[in-house]
C-alpha atoms as a PDB file:
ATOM      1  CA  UNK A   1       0.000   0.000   0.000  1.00  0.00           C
ATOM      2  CA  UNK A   2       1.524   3.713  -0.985  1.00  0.00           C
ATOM      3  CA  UNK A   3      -0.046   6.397   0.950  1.00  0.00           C
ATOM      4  CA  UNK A   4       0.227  10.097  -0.092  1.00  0.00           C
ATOM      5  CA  UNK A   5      -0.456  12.674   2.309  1.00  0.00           C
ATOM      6  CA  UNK A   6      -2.178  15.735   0.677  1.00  0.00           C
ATOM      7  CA  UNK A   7      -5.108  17.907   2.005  1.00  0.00           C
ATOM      8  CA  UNK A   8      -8.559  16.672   0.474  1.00  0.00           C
ATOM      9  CA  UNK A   9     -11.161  19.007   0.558  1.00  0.00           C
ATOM     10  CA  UNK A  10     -13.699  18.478   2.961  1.00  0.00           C
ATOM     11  CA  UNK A  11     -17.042  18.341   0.994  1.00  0.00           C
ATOM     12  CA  UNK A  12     -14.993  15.843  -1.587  1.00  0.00           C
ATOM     13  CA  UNK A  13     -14.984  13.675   1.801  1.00  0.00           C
ATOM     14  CA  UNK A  14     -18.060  14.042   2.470  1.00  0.00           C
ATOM     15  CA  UNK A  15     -19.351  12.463  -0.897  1.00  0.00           C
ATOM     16  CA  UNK A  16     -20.358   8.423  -0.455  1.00  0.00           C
ATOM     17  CA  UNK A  17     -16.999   6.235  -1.490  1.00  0.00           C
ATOM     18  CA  UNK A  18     -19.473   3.716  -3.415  1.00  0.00           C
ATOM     19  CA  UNK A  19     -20.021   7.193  -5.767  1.00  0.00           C
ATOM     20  CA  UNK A  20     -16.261   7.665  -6.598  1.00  0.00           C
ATOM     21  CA  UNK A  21     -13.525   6.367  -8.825  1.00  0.00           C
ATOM     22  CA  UNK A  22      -9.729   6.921  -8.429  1.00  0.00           C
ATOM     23  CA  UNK A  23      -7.481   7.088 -11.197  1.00  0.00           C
ATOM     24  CA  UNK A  24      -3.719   7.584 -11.565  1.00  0.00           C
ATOM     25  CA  UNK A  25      -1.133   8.557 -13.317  1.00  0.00           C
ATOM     26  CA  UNK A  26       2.916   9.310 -13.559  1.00  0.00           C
ATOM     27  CA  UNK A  27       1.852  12.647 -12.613  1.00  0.00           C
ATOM     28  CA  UNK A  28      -1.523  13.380 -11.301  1.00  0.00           C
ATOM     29  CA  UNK A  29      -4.339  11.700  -8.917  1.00  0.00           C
ATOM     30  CA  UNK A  30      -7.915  12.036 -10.281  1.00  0.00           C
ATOM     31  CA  UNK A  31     -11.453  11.309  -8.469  1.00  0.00           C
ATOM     32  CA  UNK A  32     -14.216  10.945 -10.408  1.00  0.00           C
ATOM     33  CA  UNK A  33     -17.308  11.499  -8.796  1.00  0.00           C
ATOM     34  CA  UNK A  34     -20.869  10.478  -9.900  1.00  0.00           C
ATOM     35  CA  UNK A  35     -24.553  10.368  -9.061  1.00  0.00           C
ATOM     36  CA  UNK A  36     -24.984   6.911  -8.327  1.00  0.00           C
ATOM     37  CA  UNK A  37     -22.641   4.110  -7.493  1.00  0.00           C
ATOM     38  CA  UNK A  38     -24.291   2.364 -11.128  1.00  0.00           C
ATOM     39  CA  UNK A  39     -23.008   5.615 -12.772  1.00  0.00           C
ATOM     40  CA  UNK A  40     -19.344   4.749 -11.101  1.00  0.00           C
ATOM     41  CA  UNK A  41     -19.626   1.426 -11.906  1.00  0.00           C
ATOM     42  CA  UNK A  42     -20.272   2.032 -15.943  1.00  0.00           C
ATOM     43  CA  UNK A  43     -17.816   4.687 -16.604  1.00  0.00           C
ATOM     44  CA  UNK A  44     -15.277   2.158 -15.010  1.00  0.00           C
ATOM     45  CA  UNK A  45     -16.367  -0.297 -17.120  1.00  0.00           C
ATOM     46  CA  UNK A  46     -16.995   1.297 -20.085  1.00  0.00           C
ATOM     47  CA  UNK A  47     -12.906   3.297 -19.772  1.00  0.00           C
ATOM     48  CA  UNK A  48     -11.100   0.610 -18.852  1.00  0.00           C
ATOM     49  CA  UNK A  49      -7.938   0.476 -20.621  1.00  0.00           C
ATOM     50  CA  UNK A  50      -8.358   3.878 -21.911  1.00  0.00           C
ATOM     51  CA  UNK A  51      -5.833   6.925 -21.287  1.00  0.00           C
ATOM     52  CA  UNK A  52      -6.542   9.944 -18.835  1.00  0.00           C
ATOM     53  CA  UNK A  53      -7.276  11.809 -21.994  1.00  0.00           C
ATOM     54  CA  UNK A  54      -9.733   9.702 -23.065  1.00  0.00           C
ATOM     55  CA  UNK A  55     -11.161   8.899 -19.566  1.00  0.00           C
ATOM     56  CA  UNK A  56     -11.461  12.690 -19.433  1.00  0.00           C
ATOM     57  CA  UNK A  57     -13.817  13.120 -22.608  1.00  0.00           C
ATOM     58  CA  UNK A  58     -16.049  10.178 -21.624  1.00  0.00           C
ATOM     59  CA  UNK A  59     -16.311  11.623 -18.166  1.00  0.00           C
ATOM     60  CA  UNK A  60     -18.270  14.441 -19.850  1.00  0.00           C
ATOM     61  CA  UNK A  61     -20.832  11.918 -20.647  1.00  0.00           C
ATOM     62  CA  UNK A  62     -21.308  11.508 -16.923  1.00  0.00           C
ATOM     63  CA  UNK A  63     -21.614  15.091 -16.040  1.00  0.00           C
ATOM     64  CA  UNK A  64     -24.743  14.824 -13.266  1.00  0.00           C
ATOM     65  CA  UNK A  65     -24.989  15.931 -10.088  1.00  0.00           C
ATOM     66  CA  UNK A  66     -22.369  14.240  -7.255  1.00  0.00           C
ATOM     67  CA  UNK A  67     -24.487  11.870  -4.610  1.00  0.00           C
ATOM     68  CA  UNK A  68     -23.880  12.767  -1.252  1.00  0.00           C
END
């Protein structure tokens, strides 16, 4: 297990787990945060094996309003 201490905003905390994905990269650390933890469960699906890029454009496809 790595762990990376940063500060994490607390209303990104606040968001249910089940309704966020965590992605990686050389250089950068993105959550992904969805509606519903079927939402979070497609887009993994449906981008895995794709590049942050393209992760990023099909993310727009997901653009609803965060659960909480």
């Amino acid at each position: 297990m790595f762990c990376i201490p940063v500060q994490i905003p607390p209303e990104l905390c606040a968001i249910d787990d089940e309704c966020k994905a965590i992605y990686h990269s050389a250089d950068s650390v993105c959550i992904w945060v969805f509606s519903s933890r079927q939402a979070r469960n497609r887009f993994v699906d449906e981008t895995q094996g794709m590049s942050k890029a393209e992760r990023e454009a099909a993310f727009a496809q997901f653009s609803d309003e965060p659960c909480v």
